[in-house]
PDB file of N, CA and C in Angstrom:
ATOM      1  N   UNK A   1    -117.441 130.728  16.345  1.00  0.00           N
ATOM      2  CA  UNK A   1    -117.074 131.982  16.954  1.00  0.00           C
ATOM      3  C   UNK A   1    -116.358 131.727  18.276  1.00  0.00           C
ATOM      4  N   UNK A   2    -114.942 132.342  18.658  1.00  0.00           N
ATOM      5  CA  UNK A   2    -114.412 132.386  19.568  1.00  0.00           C
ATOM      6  C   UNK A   2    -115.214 133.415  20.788  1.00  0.00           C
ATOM      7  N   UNK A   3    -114.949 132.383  21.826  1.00  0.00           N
ATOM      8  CA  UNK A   3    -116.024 133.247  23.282  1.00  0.00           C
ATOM      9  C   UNK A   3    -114.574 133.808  24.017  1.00  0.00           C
ATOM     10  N   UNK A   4    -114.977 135.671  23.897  1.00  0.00           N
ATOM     11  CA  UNK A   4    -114.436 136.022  25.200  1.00  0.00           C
ATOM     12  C   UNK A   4    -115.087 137.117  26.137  1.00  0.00           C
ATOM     13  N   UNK A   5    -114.741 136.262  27.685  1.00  0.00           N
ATOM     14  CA  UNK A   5    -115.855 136.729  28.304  1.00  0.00           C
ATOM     15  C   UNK A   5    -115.910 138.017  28.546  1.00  0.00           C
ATOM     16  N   UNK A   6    -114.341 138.702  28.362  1.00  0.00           N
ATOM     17  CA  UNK A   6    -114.686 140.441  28.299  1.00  0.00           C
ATOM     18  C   UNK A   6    -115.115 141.296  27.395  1.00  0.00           C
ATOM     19  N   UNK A   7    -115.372 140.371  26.416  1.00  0.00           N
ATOM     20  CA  UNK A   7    -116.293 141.260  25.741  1.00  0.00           C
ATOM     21  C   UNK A   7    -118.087 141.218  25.718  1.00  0.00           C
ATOM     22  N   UNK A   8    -118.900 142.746  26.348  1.00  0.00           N
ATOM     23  CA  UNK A   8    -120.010 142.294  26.403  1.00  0.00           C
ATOM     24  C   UNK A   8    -121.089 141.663  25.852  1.00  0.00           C
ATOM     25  N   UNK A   9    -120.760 140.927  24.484  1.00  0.00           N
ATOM     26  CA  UNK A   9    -121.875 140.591  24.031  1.00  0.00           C
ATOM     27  C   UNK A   9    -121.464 139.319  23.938  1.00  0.00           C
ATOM     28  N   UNK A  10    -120.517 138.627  24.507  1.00  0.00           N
ATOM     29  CA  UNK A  10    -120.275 137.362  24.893  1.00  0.00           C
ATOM     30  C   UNK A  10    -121.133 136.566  25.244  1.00  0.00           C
ATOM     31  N   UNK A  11    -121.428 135.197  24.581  1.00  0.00           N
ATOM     32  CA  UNK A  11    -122.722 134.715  25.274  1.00  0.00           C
ATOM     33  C   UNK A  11    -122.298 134.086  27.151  1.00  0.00           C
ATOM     34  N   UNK A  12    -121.163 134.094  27.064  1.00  0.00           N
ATOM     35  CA  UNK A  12    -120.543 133.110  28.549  1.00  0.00           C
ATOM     36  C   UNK A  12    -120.882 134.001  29.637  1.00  0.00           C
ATOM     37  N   UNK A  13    -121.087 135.361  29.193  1.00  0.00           N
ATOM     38  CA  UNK A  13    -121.442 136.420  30.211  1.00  0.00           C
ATOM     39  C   UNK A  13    -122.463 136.526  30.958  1.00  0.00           C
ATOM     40  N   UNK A  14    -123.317 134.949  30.357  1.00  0.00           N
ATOM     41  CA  UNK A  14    -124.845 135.208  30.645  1.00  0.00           C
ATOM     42  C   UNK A  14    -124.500 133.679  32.387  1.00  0.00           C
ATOM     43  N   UNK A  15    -123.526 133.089  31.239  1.00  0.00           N
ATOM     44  CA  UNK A  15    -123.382 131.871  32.462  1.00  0.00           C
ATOM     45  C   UNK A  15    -122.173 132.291  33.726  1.00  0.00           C
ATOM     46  N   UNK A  16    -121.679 133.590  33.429  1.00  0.00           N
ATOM     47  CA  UNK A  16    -120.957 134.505  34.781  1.00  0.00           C
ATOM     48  C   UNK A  16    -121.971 134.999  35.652  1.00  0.00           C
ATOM     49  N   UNK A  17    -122.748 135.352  34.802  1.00  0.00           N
ATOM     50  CA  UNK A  17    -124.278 136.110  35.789  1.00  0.00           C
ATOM     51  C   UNK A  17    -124.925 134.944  36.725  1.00  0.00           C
ATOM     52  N   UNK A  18    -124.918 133.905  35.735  1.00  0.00           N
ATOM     53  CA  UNK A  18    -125.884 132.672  36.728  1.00  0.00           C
ATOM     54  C   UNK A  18    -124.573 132.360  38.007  1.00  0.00           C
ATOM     55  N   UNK A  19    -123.545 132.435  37.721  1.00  0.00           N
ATOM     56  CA  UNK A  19    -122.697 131.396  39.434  1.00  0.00           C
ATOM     57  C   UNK A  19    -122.336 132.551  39.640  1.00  0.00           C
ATOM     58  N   UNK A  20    -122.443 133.773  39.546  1.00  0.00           N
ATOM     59  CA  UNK A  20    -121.804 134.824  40.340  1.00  0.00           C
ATOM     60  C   UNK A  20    -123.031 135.346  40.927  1.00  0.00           C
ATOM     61  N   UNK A  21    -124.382 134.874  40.601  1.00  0.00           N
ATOM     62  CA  UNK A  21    -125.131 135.067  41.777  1.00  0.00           C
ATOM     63  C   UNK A  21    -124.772 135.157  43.548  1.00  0.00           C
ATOM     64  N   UNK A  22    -125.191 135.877  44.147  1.00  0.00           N
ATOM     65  CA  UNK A  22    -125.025 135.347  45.356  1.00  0.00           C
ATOM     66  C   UNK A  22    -125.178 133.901  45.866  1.00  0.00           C
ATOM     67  N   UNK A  23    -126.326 134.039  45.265  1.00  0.00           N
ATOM     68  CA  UNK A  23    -127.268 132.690  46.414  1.00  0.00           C
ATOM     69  C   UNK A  23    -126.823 130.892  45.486  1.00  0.00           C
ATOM     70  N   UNK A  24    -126.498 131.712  44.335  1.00  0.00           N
ATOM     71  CA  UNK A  24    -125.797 130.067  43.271  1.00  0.00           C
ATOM     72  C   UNK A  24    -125.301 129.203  43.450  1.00  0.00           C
ATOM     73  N   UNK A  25    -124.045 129.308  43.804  1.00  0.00           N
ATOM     74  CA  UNK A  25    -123.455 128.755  44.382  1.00  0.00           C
ATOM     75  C   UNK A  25    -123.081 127.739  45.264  1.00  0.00           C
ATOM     76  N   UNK A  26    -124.008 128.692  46.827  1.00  0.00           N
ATOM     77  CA  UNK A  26    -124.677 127.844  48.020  1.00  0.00           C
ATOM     78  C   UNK A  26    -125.607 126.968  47.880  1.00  0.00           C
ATOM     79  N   UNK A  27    -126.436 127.146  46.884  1.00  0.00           N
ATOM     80  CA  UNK A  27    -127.491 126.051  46.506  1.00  0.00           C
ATOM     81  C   UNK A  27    -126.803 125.384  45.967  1.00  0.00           C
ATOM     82  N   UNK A  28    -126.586 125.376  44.635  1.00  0.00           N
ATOM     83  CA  UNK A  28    -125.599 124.143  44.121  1.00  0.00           C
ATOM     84  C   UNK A  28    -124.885 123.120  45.159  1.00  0.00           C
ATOM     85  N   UNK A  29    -123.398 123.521  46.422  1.00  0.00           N
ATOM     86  CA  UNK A  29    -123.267 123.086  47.229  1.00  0.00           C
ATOM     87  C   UNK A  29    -124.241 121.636  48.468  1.00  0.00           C
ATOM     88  N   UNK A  30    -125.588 122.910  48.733  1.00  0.00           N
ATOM     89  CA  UNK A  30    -126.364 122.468  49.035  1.00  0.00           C
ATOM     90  C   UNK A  30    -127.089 120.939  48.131  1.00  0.00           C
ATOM     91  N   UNK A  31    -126.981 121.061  47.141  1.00  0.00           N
ATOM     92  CA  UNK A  31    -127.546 120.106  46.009  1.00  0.00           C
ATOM     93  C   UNK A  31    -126.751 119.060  45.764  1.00  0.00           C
ATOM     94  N   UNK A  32    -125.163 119.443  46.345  1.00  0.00           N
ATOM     95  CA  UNK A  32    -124.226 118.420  45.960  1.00  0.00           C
ATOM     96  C   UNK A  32    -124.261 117.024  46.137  1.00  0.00           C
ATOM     97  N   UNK A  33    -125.398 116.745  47.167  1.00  0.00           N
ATOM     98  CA  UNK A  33    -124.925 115.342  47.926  1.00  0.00           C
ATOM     99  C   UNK A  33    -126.856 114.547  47.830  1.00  0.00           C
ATOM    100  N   UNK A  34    -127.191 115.152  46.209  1.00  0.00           N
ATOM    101  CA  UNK A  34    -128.569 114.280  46.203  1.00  0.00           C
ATOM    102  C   UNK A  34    -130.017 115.351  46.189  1.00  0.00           C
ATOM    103  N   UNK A  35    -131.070 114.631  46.328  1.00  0.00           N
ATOM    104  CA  UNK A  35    -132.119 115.275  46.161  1.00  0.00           C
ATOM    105  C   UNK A  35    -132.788 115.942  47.910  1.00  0.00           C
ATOM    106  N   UNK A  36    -133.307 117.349  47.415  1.00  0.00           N
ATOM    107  CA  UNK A  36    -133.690 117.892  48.590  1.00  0.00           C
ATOM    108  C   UNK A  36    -134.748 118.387  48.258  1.00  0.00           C
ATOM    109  N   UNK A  37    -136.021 118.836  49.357  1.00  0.00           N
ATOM    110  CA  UNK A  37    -136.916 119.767  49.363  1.00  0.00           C
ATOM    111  C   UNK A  37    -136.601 121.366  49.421  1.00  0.00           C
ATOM    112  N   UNK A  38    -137.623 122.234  49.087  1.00  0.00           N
ATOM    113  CA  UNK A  38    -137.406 123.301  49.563  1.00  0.00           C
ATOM    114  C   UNK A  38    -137.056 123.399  50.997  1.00  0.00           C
ATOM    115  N   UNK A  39    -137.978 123.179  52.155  1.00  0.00           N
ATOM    116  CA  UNK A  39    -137.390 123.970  53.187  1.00  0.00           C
ATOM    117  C   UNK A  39    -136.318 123.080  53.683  1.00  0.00           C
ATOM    118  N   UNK A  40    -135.604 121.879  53.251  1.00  0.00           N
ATOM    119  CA  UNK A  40    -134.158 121.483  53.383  1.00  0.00           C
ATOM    120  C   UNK A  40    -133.046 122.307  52.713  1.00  0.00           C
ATOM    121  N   UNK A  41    -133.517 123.014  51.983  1.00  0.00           N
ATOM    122  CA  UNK A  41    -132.331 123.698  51.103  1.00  0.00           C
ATOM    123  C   UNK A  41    -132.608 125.168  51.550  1.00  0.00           C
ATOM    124  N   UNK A  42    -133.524 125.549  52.405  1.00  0.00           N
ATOM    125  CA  UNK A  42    -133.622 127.450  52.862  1.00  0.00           C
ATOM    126  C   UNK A  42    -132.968 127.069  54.129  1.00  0.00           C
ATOM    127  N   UNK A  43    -133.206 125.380  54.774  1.00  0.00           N
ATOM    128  CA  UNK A  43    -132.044 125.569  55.914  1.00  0.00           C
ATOM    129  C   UNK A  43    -130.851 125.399  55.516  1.00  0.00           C
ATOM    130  N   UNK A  44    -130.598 124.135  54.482  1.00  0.00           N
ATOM    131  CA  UNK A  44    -128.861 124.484  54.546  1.00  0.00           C
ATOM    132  C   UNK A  44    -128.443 125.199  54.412  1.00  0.00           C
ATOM    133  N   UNK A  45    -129.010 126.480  53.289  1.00  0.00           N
ATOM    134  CA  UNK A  45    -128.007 127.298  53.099  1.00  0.00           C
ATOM    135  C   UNK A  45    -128.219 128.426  53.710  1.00  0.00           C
ATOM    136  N   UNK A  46    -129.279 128.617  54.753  1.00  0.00           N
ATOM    137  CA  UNK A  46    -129.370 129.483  55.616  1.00  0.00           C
ATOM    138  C   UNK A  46    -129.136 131.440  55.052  1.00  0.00           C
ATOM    139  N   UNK A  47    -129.963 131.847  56.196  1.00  0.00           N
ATOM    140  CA  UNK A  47    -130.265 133.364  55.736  1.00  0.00           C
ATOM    141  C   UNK A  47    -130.880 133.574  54.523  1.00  0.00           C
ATOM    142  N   UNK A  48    -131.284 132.972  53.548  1.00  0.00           N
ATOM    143  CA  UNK A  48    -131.804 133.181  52.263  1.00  0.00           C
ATOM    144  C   UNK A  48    -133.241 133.245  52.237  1.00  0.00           C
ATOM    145  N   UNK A  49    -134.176 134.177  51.948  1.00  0.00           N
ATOM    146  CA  UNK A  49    -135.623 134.369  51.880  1.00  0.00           C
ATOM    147  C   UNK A  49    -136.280 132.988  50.996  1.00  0.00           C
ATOM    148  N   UNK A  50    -137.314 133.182  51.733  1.00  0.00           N
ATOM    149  CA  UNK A  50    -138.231 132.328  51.016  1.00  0.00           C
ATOM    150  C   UNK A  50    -138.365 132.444  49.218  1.00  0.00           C
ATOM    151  N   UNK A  51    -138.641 133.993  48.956  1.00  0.00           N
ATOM    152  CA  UNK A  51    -138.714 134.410  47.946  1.00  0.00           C
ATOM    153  C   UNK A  51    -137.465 134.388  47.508  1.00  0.00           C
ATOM    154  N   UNK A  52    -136.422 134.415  47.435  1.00  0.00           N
ATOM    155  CA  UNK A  52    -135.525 134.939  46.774  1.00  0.00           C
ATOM    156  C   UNK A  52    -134.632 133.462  46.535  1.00  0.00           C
ATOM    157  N   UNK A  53    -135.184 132.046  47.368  1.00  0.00           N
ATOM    158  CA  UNK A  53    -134.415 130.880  46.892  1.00  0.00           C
ATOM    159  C   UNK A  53    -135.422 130.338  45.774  1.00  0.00           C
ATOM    160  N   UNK A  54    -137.205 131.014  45.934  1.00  0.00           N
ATOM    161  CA  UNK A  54    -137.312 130.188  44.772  1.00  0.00           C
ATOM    162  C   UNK A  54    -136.978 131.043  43.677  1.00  0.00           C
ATOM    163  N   UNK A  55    -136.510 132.060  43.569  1.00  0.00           N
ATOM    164  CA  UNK A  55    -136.552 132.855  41.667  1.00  0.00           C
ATOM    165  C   UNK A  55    -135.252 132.200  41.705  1.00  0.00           C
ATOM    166  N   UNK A  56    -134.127 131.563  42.836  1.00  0.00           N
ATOM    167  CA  UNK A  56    -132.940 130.959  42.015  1.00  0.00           C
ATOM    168  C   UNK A  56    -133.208 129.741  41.897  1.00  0.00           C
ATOM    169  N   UNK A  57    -133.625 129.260  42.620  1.00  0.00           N
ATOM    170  CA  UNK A  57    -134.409 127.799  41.994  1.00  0.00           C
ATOM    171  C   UNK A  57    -134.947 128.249  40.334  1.00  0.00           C
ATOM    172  N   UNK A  58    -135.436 128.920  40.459  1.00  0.00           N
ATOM    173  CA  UNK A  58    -136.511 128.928  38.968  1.00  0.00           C
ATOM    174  C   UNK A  58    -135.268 129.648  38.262  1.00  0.00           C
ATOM    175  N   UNK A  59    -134.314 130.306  38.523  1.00  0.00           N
ATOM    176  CA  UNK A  59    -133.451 130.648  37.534  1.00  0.00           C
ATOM    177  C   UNK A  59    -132.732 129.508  37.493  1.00  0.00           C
ATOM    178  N   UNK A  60    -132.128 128.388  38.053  1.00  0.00           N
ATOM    179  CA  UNK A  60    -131.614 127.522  37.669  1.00  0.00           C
ATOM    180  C   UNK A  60    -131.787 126.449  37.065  1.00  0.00           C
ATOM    181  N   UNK A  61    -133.650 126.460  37.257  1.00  0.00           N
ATOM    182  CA  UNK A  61    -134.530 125.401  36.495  1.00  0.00           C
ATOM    183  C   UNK A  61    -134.025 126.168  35.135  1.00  0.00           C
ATOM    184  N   UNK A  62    -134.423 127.087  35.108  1.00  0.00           N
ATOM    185  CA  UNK A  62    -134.487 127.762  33.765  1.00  0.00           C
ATOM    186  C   UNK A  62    -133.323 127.536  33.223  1.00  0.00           C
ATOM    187  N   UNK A  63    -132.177 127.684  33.220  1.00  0.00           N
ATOM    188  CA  UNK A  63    -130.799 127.543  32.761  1.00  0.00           C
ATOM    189  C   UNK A  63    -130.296 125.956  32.609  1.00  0.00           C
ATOM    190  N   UNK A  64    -131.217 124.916  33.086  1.00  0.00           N
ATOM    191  CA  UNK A  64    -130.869 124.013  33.259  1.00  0.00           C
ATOM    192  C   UNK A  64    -130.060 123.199  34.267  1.00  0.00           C
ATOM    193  N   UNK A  65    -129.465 123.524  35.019  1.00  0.00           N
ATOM    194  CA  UNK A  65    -128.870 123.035  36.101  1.00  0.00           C
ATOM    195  C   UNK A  65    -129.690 122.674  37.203  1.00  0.00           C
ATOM    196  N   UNK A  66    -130.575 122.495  37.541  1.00  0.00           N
ATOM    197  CA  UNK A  66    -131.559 122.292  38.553  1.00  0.00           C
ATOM    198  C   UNK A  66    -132.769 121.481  37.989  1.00  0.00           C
ATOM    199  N   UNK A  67    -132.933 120.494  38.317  1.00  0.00           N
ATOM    200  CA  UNK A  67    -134.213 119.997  38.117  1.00  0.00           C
ATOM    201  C   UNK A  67    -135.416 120.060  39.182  1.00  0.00           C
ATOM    202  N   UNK A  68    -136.757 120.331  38.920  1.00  0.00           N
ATOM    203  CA  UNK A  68    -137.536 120.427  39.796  1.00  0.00           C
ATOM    204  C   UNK A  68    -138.496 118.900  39.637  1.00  0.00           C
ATOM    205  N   UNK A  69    -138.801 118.717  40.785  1.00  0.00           N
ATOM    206  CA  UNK A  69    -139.535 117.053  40.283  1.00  0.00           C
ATOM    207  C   UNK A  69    -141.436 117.446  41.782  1.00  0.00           C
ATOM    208  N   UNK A  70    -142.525 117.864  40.743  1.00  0.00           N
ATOM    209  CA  UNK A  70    -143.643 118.010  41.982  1.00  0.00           C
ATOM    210  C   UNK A  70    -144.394 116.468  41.580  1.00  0.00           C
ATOM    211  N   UNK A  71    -144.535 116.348  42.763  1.00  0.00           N
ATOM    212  CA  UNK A  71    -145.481 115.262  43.224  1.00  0.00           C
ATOM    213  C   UNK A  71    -147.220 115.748  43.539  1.00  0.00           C
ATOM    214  N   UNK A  72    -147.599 114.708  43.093  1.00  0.00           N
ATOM    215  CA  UNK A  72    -149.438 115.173  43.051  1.00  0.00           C
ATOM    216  C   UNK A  72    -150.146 114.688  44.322  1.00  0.00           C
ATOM    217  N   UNK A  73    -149.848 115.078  45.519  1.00  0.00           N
ATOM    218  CA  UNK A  73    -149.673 115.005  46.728  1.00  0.00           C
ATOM    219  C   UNK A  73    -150.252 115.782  47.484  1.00  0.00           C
ATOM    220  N   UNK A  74    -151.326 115.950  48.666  1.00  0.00           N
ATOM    221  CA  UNK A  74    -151.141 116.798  49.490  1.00  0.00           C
ATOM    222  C   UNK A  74    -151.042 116.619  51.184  1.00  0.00           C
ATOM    223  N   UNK A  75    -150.039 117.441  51.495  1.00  0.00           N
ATOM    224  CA  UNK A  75    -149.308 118.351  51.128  1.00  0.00           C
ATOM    225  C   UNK A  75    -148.958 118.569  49.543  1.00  0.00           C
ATOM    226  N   UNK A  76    -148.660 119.330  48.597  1.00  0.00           N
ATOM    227  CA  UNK A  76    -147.838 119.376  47.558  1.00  0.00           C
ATOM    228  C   UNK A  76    -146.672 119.474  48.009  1.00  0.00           C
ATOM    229  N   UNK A  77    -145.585 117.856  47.218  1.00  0.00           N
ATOM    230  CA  UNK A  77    -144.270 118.060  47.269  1.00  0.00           C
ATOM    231  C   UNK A  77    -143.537 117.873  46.556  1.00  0.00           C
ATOM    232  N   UNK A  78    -142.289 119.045  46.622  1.00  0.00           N
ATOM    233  CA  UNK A  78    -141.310 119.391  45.180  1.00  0.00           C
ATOM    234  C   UNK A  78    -139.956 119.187  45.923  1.00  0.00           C
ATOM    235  N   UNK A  79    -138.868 118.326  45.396  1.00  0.00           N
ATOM    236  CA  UNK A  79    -137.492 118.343  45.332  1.00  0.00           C
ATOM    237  C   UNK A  79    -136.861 118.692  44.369  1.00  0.00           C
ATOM    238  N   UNK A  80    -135.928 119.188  44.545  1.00  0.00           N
ATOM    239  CA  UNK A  80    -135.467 119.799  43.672  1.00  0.00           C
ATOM    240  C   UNK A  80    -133.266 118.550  43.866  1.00  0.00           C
ATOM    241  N   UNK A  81    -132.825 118.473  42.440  1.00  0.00           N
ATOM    242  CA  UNK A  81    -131.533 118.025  42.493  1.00  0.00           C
ATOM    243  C   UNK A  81    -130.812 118.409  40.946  1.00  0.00           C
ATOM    244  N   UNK A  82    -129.753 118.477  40.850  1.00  0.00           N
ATOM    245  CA  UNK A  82    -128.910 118.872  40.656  1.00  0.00           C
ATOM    246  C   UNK A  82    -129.155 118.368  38.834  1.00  0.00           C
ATOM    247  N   UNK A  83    -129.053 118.213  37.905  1.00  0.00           N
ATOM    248  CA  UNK A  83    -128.823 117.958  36.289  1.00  0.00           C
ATOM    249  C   UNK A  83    -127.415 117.537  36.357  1.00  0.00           C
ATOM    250  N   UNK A  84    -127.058 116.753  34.759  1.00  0.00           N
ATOM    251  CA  UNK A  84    -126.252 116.510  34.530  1.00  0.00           C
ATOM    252  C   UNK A  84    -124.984 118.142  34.653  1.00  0.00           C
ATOM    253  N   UNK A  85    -125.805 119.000  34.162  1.00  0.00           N
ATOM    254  CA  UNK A  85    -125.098 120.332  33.516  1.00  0.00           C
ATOM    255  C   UNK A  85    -124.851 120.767  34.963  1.00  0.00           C
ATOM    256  N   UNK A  86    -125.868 120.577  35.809  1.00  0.00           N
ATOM    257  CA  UNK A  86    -125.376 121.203  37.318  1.00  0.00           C
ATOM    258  C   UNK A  86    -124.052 120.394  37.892  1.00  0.00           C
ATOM    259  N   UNK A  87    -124.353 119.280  37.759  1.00  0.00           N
ATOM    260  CA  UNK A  87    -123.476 118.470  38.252  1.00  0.00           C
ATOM    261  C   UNK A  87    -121.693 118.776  37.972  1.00  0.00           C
ATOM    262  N   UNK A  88    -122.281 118.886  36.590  1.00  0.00           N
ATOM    263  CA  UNK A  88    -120.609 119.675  35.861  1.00  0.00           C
ATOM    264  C   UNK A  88    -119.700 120.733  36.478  1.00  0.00           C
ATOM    265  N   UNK A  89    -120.661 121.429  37.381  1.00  0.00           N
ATOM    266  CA  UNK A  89    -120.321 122.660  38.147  1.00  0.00           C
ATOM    267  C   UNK A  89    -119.271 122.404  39.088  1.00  0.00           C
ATOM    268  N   UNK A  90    -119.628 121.370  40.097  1.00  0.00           N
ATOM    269  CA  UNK A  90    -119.383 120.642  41.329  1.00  0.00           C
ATOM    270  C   UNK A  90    -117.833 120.867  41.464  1.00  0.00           C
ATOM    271  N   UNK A  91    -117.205 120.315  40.511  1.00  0.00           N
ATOM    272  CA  UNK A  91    -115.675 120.577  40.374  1.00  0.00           C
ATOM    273  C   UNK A  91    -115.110 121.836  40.651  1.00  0.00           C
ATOM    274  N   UNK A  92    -115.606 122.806  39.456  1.00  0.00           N
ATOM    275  CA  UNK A  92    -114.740 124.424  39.564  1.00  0.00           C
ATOM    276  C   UNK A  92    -115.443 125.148  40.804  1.00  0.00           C
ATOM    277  N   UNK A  93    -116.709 124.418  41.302  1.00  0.00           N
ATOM    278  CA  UNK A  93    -117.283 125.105  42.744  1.00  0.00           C
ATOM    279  C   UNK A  93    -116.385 124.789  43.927  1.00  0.00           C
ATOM    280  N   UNK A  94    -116.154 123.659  43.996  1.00  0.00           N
ATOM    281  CA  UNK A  94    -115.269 123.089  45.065  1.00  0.00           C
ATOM    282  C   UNK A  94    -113.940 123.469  45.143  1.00  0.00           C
ATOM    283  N   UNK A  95    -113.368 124.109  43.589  1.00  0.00           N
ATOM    284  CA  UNK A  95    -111.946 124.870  43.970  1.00  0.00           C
ATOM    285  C   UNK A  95    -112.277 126.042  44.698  1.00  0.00           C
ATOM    286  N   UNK A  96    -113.179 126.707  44.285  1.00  0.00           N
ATOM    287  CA  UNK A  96    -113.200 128.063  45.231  1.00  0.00           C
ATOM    288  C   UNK A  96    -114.020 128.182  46.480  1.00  0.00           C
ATOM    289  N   UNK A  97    -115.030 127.294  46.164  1.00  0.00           N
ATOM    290  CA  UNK A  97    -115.099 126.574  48.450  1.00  0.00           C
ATOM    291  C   UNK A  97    -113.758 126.683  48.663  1.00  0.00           C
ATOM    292  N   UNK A  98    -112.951 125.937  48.549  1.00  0.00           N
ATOM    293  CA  UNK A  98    -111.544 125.374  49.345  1.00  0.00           C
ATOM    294  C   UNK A  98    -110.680 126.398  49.126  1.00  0.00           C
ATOM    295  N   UNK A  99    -110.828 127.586  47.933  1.00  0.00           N
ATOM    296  CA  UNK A  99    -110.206 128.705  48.159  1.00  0.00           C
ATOM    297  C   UNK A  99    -110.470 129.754  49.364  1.00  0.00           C
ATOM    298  N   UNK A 100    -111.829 129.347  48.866  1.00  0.00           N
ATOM    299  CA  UNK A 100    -112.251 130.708  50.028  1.00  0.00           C
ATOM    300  C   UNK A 100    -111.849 130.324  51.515  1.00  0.00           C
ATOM    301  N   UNK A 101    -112.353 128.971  52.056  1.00  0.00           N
ATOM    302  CA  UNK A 101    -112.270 128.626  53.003  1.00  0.00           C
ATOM    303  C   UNK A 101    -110.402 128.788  53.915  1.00  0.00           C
ATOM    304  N   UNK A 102    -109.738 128.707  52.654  1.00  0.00           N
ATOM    305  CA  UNK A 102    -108.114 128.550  52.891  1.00  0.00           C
ATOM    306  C   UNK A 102    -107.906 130.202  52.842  1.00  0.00           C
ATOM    307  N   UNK A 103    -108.069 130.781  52.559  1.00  0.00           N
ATOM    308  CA  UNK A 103    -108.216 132.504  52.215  1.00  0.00           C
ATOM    309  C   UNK A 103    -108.993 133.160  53.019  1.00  0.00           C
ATOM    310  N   UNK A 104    -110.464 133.253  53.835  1.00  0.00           N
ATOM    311  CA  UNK A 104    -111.183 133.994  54.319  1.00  0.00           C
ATOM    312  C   UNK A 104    -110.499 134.876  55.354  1.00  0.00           C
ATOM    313  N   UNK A 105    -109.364 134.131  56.518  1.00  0.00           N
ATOM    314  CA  UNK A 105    -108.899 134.803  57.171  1.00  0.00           C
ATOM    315  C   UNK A 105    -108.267 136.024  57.030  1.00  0.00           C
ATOM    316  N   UNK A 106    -107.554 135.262  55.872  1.00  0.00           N
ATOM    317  CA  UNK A 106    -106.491 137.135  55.360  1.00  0.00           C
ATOM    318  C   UNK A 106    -106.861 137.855  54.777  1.00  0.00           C
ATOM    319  N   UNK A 107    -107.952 137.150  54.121  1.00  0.00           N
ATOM    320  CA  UNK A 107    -108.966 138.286  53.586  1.00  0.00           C
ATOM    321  C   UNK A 107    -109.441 139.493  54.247  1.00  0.00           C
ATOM    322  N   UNK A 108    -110.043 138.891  55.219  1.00  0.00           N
ATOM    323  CA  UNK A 108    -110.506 139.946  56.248  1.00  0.00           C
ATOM    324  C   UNK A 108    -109.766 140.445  57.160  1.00  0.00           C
ATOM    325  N   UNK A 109    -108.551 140.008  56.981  1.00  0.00           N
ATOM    326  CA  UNK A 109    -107.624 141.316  58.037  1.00  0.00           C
ATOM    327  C   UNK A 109    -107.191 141.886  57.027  1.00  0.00           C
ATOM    328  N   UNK A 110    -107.268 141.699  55.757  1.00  0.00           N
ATOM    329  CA  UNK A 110    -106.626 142.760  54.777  1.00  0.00           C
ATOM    330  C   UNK A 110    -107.685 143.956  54.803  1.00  0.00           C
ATOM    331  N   UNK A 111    -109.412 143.838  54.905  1.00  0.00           N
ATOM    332  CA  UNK A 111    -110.507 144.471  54.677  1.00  0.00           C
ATOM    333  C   UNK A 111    -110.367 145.094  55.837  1.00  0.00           C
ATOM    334  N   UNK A 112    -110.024 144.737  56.994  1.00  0.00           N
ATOM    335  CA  UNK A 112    -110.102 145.175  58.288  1.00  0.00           C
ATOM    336  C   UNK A 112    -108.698 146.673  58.647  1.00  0.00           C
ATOM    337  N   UNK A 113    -107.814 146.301  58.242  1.00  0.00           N
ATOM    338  CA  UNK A 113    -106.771 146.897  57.635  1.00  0.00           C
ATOM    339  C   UNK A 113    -106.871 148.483  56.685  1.00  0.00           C
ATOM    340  N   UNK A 114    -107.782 147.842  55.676  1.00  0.00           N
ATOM    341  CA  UNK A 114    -107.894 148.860  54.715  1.00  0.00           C
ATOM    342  C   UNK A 114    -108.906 149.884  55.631  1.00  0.00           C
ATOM    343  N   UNK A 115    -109.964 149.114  55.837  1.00  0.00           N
ATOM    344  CA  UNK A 115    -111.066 150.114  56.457  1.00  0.00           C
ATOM    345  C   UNK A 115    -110.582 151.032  57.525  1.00  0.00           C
ATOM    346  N   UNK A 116    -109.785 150.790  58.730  1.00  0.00           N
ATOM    347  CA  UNK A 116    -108.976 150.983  59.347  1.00  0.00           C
ATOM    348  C   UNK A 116    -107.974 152.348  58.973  1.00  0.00           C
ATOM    349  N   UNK A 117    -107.739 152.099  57.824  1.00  0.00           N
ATOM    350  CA  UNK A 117    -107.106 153.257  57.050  1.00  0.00           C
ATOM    351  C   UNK A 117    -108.031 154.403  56.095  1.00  0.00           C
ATOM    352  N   UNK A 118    -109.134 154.310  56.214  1.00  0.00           N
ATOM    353  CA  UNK A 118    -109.999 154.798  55.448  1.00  0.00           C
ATOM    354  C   UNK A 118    -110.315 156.006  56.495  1.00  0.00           C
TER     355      UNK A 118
END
């Protein structure tokens, strides 16, 4: 069966939902360069709740891109790094880092602009 993603019962629609997350993305990034703990990865990627990095942690465990590794330790400790399948990401993530980053400016005088006119 041919996948297209505008149509809704597309299965690829499910893997638009996972990186068009907000918080996806930045973690991934965050993940790019090796294995991290939780509160190394609520600082890198900063502003993100406690709660709300682990359900993307656990949504990304879940999807596969994220591996979680706990140690029988106490403290209890969990790192979390990247899968082969995450890893795959790294590429088409880094075009649109370097988009956005090359783009943000005019972006926002275009938003600034519009609002302006509103």
């Amino acid at each position: 069966m041919r996948k297209n993603v505008l149509d809704p019962a597309c299965p690829s629609r499910v893997v638009l939902n996972r990186i068009g997350d907000k918080w996806t993305l930045l973690i991934v990034i965050a993940l790019s360069d090796g294995v991290h703990r939780f509160s190394e990865l609520r600082e890198r990627v900063g502003e993100v709740t406690p709660k709300v990095l682990t359900q993307t942690l656990r949504g990304l465990e879940r999807d596969g891109l994220v591996d979680r590794t706990v140690y029988a330790v106490v403290p209890p400790k969990v790192e979390y790094r990247l899968t082969d399948l995450g890893r795959s990401l790294l590429e088409p993530i880094a075009a649109v880092k370097d988009w956005a980053e090359r783009n943000a400016d005019a972006m926002l005088e275009a938003r600034e602009r519009a609002d302006a006119e509103a």
